[in-house]
Protein backbone atom coordinates (compact mmCIF):
# COMPACT_ATOMS: atom_id res chain seq x y z
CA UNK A 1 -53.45 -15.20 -9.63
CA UNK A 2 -52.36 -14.33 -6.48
CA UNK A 3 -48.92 -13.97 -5.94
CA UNK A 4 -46.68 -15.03 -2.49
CA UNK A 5 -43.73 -12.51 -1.66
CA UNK A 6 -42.61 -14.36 1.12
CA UNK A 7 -41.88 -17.62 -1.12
CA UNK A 8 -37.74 -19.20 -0.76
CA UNK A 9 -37.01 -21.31 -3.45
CA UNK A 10 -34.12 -22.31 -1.83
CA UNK A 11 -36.59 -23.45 1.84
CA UNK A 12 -39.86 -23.97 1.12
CA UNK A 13 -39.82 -26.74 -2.01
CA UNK A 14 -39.76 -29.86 0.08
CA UNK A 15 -41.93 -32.59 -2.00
CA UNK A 16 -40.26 -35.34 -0.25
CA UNK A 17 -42.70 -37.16 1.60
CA UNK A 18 -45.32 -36.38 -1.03
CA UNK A 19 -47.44 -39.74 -2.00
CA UNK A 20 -50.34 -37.43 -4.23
CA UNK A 21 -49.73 -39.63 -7.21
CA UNK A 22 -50.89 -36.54 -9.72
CA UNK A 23 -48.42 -34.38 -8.69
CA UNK A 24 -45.71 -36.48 -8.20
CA UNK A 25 -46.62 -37.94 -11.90
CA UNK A 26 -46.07 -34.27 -13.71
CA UNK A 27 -43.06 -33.66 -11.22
CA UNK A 28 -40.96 -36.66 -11.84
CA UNK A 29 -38.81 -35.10 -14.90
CA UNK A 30 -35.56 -34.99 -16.53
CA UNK A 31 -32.84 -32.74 -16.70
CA UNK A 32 -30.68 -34.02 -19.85
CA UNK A 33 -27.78 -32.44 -21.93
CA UNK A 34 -27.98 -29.20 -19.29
CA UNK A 35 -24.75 -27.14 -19.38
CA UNK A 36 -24.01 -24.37 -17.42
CA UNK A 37 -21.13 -21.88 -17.25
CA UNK A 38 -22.40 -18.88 -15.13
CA UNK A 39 -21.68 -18.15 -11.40
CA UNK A 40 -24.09 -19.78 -9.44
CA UNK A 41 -24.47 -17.70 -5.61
CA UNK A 42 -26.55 -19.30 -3.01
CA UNK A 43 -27.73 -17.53 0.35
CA UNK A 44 -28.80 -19.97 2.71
CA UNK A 45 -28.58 -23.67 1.49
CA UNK A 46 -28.85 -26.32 -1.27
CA UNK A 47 -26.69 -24.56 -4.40
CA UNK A 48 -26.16 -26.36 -7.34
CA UNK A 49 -25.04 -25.40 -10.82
CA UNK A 50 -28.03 -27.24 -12.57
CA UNK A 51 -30.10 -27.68 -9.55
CA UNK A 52 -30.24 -26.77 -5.95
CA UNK A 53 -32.43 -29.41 -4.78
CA UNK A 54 -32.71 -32.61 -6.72
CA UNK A 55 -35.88 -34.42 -4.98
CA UNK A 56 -37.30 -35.74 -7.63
CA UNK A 57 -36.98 -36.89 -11.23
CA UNK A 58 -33.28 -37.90 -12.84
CA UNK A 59 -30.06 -35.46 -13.70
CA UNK A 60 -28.39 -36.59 -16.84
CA UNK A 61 -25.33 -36.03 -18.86
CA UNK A 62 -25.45 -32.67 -17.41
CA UNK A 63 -22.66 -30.47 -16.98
CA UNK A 64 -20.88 -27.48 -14.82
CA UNK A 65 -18.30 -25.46 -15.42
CA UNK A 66 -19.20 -22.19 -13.66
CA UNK A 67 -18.66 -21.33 -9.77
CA UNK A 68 -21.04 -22.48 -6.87
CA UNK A 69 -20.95 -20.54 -4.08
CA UNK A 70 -23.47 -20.61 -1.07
CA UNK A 71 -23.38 -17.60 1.79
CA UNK A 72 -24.22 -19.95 4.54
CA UNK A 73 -25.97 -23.27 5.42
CA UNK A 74 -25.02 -26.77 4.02
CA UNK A 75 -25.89 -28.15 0.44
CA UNK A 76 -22.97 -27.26 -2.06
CA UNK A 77 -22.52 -29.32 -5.42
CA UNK A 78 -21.13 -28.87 -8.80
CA UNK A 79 -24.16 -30.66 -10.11
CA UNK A 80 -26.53 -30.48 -7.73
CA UNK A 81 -26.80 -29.06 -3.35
CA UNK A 82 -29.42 -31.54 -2.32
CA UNK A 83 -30.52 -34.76 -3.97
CA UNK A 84 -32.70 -37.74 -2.94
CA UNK A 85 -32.97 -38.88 -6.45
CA UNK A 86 -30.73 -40.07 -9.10
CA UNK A 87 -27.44 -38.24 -10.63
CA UNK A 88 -26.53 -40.63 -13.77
CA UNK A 89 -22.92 -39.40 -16.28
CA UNK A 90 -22.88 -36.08 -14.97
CA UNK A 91 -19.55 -33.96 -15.10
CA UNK A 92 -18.34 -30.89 -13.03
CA UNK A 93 -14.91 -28.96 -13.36
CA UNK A 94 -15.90 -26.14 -11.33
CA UNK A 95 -14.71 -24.13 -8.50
CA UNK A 96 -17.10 -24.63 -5.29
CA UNK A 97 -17.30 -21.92 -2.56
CA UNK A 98 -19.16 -22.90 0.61
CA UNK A 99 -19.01 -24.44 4.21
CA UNK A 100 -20.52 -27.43 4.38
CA UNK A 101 -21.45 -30.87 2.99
CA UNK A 102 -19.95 -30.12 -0.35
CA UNK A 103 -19.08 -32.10 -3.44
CA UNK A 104 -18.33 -32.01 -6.85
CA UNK A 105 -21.32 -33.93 -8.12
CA UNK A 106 -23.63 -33.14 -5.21
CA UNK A 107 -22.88 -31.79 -1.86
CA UNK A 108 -25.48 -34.47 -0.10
CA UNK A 109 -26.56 -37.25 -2.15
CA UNK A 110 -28.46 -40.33 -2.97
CA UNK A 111 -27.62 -42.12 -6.05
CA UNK A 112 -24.70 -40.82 -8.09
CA UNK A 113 -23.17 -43.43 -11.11
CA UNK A 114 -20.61 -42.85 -13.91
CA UNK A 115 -20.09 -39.45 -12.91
CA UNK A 116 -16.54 -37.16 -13.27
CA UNK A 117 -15.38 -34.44 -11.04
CA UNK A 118 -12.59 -32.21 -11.36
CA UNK A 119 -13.29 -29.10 -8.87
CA UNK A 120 -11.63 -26.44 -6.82
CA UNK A 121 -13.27 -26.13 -3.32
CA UNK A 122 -12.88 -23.28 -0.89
CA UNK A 123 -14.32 -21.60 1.82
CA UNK A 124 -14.87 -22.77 6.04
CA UNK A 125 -14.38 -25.99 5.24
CA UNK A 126 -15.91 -27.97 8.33
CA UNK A 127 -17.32 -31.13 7.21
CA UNK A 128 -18.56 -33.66 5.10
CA UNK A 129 -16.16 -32.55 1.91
CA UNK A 130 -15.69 -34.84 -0.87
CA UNK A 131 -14.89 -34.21 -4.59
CA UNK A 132 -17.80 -36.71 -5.68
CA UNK A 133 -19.97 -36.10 -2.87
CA UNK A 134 -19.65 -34.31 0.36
CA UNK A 135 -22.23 -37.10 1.93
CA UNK A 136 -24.42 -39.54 0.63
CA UNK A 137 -27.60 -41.09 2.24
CA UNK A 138 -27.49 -44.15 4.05
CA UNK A 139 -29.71 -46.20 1.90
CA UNK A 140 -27.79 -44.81 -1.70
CA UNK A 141 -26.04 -46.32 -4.15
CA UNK A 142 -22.66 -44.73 -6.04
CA UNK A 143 -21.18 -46.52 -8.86
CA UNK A 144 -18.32 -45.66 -11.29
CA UNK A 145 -17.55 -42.32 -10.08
CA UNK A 146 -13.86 -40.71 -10.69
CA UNK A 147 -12.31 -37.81 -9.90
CA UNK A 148 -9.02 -35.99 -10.12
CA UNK A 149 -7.66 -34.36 -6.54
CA UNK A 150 -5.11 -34.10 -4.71
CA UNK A 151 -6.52 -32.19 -1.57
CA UNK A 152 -10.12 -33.70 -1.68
CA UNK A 153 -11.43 -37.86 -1.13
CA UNK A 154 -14.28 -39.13 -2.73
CA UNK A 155 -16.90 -38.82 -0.46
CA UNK A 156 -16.57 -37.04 3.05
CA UNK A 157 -12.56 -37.37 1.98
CA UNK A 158 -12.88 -40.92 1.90
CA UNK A 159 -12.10 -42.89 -1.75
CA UNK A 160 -13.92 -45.60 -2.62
CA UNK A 161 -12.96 -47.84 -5.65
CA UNK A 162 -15.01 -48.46 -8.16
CA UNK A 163 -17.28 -45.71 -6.30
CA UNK A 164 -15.71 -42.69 -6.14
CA UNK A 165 -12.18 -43.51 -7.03
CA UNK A 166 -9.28 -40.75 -7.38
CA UNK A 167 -7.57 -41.05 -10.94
CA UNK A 168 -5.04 -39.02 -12.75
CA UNK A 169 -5.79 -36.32 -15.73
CA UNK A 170 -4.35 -38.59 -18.07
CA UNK A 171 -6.71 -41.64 -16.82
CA UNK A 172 -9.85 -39.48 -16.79
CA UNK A 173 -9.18 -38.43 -20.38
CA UNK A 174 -8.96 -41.74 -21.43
CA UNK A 175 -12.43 -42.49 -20.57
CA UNK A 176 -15.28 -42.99 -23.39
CA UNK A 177 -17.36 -40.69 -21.54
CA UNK A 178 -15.17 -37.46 -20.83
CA UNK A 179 -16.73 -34.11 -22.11
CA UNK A 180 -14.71 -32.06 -24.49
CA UNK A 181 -14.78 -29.26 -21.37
CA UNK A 182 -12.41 -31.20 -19.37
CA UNK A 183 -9.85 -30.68 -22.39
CA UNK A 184 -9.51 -26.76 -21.21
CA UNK A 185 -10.37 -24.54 -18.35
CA UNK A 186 -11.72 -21.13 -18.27
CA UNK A 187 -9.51 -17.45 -16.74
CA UNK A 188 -11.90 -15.13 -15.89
CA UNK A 189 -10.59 -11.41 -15.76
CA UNK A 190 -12.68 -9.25 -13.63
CA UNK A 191 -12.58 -5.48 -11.80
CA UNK A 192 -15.11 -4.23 -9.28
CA UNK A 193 -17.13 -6.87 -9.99
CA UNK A 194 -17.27 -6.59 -14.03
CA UNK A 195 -15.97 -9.08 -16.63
CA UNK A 196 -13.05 -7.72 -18.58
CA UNK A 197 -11.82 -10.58 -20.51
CA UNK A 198 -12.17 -14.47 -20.50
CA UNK A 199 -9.26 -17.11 -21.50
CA UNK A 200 -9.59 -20.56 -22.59
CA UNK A 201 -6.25 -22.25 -22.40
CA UNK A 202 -5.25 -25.77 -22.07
CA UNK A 203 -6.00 -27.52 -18.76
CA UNK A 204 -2.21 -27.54 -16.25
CA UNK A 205 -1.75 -24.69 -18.89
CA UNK A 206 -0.15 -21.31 -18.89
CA UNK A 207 -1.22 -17.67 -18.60
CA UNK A 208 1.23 -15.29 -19.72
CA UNK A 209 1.95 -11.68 -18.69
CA UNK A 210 0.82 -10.74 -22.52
CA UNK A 211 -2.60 -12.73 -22.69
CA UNK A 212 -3.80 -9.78 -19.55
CA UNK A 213 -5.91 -7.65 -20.37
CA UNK A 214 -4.33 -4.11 -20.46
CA UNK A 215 -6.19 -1.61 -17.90
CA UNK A 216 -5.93 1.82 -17.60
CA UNK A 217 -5.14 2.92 -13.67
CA UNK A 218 -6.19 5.75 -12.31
CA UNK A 219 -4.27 8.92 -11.76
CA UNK A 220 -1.57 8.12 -9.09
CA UNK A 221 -2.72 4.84 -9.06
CA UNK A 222 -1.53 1.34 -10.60
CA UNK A 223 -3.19 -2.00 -11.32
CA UNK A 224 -2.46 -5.06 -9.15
CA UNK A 225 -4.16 -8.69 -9.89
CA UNK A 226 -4.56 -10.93 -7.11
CA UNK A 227 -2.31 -13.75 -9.22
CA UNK A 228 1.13 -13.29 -10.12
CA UNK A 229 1.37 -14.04 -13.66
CA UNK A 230 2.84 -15.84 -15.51
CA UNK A 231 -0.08 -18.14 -13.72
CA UNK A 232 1.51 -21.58 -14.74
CA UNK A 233 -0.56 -25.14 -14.12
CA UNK A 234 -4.29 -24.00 -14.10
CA UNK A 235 -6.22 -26.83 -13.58
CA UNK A 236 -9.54 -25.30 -12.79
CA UNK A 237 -11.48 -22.29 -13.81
CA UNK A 238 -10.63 -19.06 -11.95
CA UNK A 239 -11.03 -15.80 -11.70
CA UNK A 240 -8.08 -13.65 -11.52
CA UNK A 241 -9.23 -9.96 -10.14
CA UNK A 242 -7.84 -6.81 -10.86
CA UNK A 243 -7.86 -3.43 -8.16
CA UNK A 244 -6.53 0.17 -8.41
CA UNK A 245 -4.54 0.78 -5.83
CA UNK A 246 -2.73 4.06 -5.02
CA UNK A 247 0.70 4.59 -5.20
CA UNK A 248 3.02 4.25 -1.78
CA UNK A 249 4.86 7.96 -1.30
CA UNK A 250 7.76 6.06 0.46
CA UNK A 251 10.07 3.25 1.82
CA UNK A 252 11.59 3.55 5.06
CA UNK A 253 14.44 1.58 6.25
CA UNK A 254 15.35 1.41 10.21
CA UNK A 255 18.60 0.47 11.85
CA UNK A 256 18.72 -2.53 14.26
CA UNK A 257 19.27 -0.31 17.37
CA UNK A 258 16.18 2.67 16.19
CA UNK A 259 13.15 0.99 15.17
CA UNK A 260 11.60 4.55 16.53
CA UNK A 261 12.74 6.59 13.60
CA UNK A 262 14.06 5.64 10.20
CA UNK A 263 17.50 6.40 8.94
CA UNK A 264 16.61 7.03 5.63
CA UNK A 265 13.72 7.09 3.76
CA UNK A 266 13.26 7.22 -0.34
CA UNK A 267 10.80 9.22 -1.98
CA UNK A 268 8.70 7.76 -5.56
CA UNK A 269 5.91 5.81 -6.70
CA UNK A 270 6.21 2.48 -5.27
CA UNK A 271 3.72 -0.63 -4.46
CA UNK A 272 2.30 -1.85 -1.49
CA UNK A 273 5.06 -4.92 -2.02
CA UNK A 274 7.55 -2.80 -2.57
CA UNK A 275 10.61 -3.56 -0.58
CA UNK A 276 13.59 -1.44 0.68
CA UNK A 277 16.66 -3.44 1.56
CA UNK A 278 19.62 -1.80 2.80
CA UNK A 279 23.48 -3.08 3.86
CA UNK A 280 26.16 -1.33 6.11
CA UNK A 281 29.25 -0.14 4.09
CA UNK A 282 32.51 1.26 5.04
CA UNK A 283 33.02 4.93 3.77
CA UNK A 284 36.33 7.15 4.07
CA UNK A 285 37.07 9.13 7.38
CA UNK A 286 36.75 12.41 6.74
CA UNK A 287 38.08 16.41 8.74
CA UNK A 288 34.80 15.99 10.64
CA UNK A 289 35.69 12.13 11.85
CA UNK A 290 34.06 8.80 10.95
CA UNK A 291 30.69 8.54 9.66
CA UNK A 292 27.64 7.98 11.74
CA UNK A 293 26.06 5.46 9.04
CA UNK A 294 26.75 4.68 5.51
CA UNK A 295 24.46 2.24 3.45
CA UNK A 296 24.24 0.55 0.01
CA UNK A 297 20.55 -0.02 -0.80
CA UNK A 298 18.03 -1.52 -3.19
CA UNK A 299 14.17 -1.73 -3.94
CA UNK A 300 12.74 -5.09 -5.15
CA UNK A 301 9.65 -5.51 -6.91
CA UNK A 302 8.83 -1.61 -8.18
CA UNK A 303 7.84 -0.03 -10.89
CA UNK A 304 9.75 1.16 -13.67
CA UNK A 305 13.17 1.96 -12.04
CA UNK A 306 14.33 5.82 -12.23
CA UNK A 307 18.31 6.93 -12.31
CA UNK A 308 17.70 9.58 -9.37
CA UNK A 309 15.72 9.46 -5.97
CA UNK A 310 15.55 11.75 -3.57
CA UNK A 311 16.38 10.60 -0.27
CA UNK A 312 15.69 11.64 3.35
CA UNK A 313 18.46 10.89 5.73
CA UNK A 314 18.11 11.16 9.51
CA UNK A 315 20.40 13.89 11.07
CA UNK A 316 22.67 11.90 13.23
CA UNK A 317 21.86 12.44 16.99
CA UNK A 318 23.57 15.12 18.62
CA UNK A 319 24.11 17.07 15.62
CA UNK A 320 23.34 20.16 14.38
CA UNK A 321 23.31 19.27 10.78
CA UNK A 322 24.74 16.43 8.45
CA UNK A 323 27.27 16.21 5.66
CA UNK A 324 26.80 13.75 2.87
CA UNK A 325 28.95 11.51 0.69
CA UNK A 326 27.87 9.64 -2.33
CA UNK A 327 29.98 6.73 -3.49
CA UNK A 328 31.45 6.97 -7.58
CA UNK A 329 33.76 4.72 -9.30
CA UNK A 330 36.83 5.40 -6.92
CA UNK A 331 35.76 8.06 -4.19
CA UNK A 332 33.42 9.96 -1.79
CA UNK A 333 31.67 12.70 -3.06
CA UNK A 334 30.48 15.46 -1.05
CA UNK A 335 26.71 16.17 -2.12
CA UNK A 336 24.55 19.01 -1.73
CA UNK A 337 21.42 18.91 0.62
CA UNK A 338 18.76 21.01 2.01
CA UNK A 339 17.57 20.37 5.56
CA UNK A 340 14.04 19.32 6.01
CA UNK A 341 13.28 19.19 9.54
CA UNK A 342 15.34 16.31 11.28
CA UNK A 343 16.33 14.85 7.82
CA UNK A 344 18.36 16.38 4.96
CA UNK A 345 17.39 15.55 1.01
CA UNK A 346 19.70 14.77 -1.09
CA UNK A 347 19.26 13.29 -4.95
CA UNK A 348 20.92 9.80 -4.74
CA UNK A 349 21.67 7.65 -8.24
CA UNK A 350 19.39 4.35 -7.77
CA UNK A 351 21.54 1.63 -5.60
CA UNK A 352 24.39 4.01 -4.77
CA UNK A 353 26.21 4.19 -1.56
CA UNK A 354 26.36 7.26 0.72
CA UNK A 355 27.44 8.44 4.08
CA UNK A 356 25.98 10.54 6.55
CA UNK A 357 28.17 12.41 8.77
CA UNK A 358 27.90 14.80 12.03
CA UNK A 359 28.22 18.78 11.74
CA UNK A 360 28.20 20.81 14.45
CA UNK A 361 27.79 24.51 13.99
CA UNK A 362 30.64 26.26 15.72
CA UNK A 363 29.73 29.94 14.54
CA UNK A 364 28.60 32.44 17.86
CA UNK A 365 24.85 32.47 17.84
CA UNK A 366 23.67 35.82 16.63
CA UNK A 367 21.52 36.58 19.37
CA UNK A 368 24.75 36.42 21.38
CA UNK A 369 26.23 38.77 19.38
CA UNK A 370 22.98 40.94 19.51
CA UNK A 371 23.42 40.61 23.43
CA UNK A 372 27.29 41.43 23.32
CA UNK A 373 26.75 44.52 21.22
CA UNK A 374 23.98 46.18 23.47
CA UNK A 375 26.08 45.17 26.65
CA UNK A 376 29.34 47.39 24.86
CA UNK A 377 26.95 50.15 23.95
CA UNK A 378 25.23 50.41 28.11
CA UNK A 379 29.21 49.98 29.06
CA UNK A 380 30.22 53.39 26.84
CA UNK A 381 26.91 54.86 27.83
CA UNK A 382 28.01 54.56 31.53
CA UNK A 383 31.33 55.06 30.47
CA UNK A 384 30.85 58.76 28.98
CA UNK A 385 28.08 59.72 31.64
CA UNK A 386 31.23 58.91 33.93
CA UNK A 387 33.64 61.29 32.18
CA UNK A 388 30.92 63.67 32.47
CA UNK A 389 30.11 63.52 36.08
CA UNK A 390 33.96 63.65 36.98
CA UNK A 391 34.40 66.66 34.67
CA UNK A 392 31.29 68.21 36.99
CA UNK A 393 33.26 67.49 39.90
CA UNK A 394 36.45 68.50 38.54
CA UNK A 395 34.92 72.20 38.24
CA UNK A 396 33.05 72.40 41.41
CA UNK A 397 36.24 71.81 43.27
CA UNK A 398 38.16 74.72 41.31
CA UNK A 399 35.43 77.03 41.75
CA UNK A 400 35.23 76.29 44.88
CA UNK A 401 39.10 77.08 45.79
CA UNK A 402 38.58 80.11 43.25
CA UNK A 403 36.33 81.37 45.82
CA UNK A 404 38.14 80.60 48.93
CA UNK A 405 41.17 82.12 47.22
CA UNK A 406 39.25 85.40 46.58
CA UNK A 407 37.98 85.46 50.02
CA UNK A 408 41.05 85.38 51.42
CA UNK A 409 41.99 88.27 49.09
CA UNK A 410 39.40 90.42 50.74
CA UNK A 411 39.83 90.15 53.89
CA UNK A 412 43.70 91.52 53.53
């Protein structure tokens, strides 16, 4: 046997213009009562979730309810990418990922008949989209086709009664011929790529915040799906993922007139939608003067809400320092803070006002004093080296006249 590595499924069967009766005979079969509910991923074209290409043979009472997706290239169905045969009471409800020519039965077709669609599709939508079919050959036939969308036509977004005809829910579920699939649709919970949990619920049903699977974070970290739950009207299957994401440190708020530096920030564990919101108050005049900003503030959409944060508010420019008030039930506080660089901390009750005011240090700088001290101590230096010098002179000038005196003693 020898065996061909270079081989694409997905290319190389083409079987089309074939006339060799013998092979043609044993490859003119049936695919019949076929379900599928597995992801089906496609690289380059013709996906399908019971057959990528369809050139041959009959698809029957088949059914999809698991994702198509194709990476590039044209050929996306629910049923089947390609066809040149015959699709005959087939039924998708499916989500369908892709670019090009893509439908809910087939994404190019031939002859499609008393088939029902109900699918999501997604992806660089371009052209030829339809929820039956995204084309269908010039010399095919559809017949009896429905499908339920709002966003999507029939065939290459065109509706065609009693061809590919848009219906309602209700309507479709009257039919004789409706699987019992289309009664419910699928949640799929998934992180990195794993399955954690699968819900059936009623189709335009309801996903609850208790029916989520509970998942461990980890450390510093939280969980955040990409639905917000409760996930009301789910009328197609989908997958709702899960990530780990760590927690944000901070929230800054900035002042209309300083989008530079922030006036305040708070510290705790917050998400990546977490969102400060802050208002201008009024806040008692104090010795110092008026206040250079006072807020009231909030946090929407955090995690479990603490009494205290720490806050970091901007020393006001000019200052040296800043005083801080925190609003109670009928006054202005003072509150104790430590300076941390151009900011002081202070521990703020969650949603409470406070004010920030100026302080300017008015005590002499110690390396004047330093400077003033050495300056008296040169001064009395000079000072007693003066005295000295003058009691030097002092005595020269009476010994001096003590001599002259004696002299003139002498010589008498």
């Amino acid at each position: 046997m020898n065996t061909e590595y270079d081989v694409d499924p997905e290319v190389d069967m083409d079987l089309t213009e074939l006339t060799d009766v013998e092979v043609r005979s044993t490859t003119n079969d049936v695919l019949i009562h076929c379900i599928n509910y597995g992801t089906v991923a496609g690289k380059k074209r013709n996906s399908g979730g019971i057959a990528g290409s369809e050139e041959l043979g009959l698809i029957h009472t088949c059914e999809n309810y698991g994702t198509v997706q194709l990476e590039a290239g044209n050929g996306l169905g629910g049923i089947a990418g390609y066809s040149v045969s015959r699709v005959n009471q087939s039924y998708a409800l499916c989500n369908l990922k892709g670019d090009n020519k893509i439908g809910g039965i087939t994404g190019e077709g031939y002859d499609i008949s008393n088939c029902l669609a109900m699918v999501t599709i997604s992806g660089n939508r371009t052209e030829k989209i339809g929820s039956i079919a995204g084309c269908i050959n010039e010399d095919g036939t559809l017949e009896n086709n429905y499908f339920v969308s709002d966003l999507w036509g029939g065939v290459d977004q065109i509706n065609y009664i009693g061809k590919a005809q848009r219906c309602t829910y209700e309507e479709l579920m009257q039919m004789e011929t409706v699987p019992a699939g289309f009664t419910q649709v699928t949640v799929t919970f998934e992180q990195d790529d794993e399955v954690l949990a699968t819900l059936q619920i009623p189709y335009d049903g309801t996903v609850t915040e208790e029916e989520v699977p509970d998942i461990e974070p980890d450390e510093d970290c939280y969980i955040s799906w990409d639905r917000k739950f409760p996930l009301t009207h789910v009328t197609a299957n989908v997958t709702v993922t899960a990530e780990s994401k760590r927690f944000t440190k901070s929230l800054a708020w900035f002042s209309a007139t300083n989008q530079l530096k922030p006036d305040f920030l708070v510290e705790g564990d917050f998400y990546d939608t977490s969102v400060l919101s802050a208002e201008s108050v009024q806040a008692d005049r104090i010795s110092d003067g008026d206040p250079a900003y006072a807020y009231i503030w909030n946090i929407d959409n955090m995690p479990e809400q603490k009494e205290e944060y720490v806050l970091h508010l901007r020393i006001p420019d000019g200052a040296d320092s800043a005083a801080v008030r925190i609003q109670t039930e009928n006054k202005w506080e003072k509150a104790d803070t430590e300076e941390d660089g151009s900011y002081v901390t202070v521990s703020v009750p969650y949603g409470t006002a406070f004010a920030v005011y100026s302080v300017q240090d008015n005590s002499v700088p110690i390396w004047l004093i330093l400077a003033l001290a050495i300056a008296a101590v040169l001064a009395a230096v000079l000072i007693i080296k003066a005295i000295r010098r003058g009691k030097k002179l002092v005595e020269k000038r009476r010994e001096k006249r003590k001599k002259k005196k004696q002299q003139q003693t002498d010589s008498q």
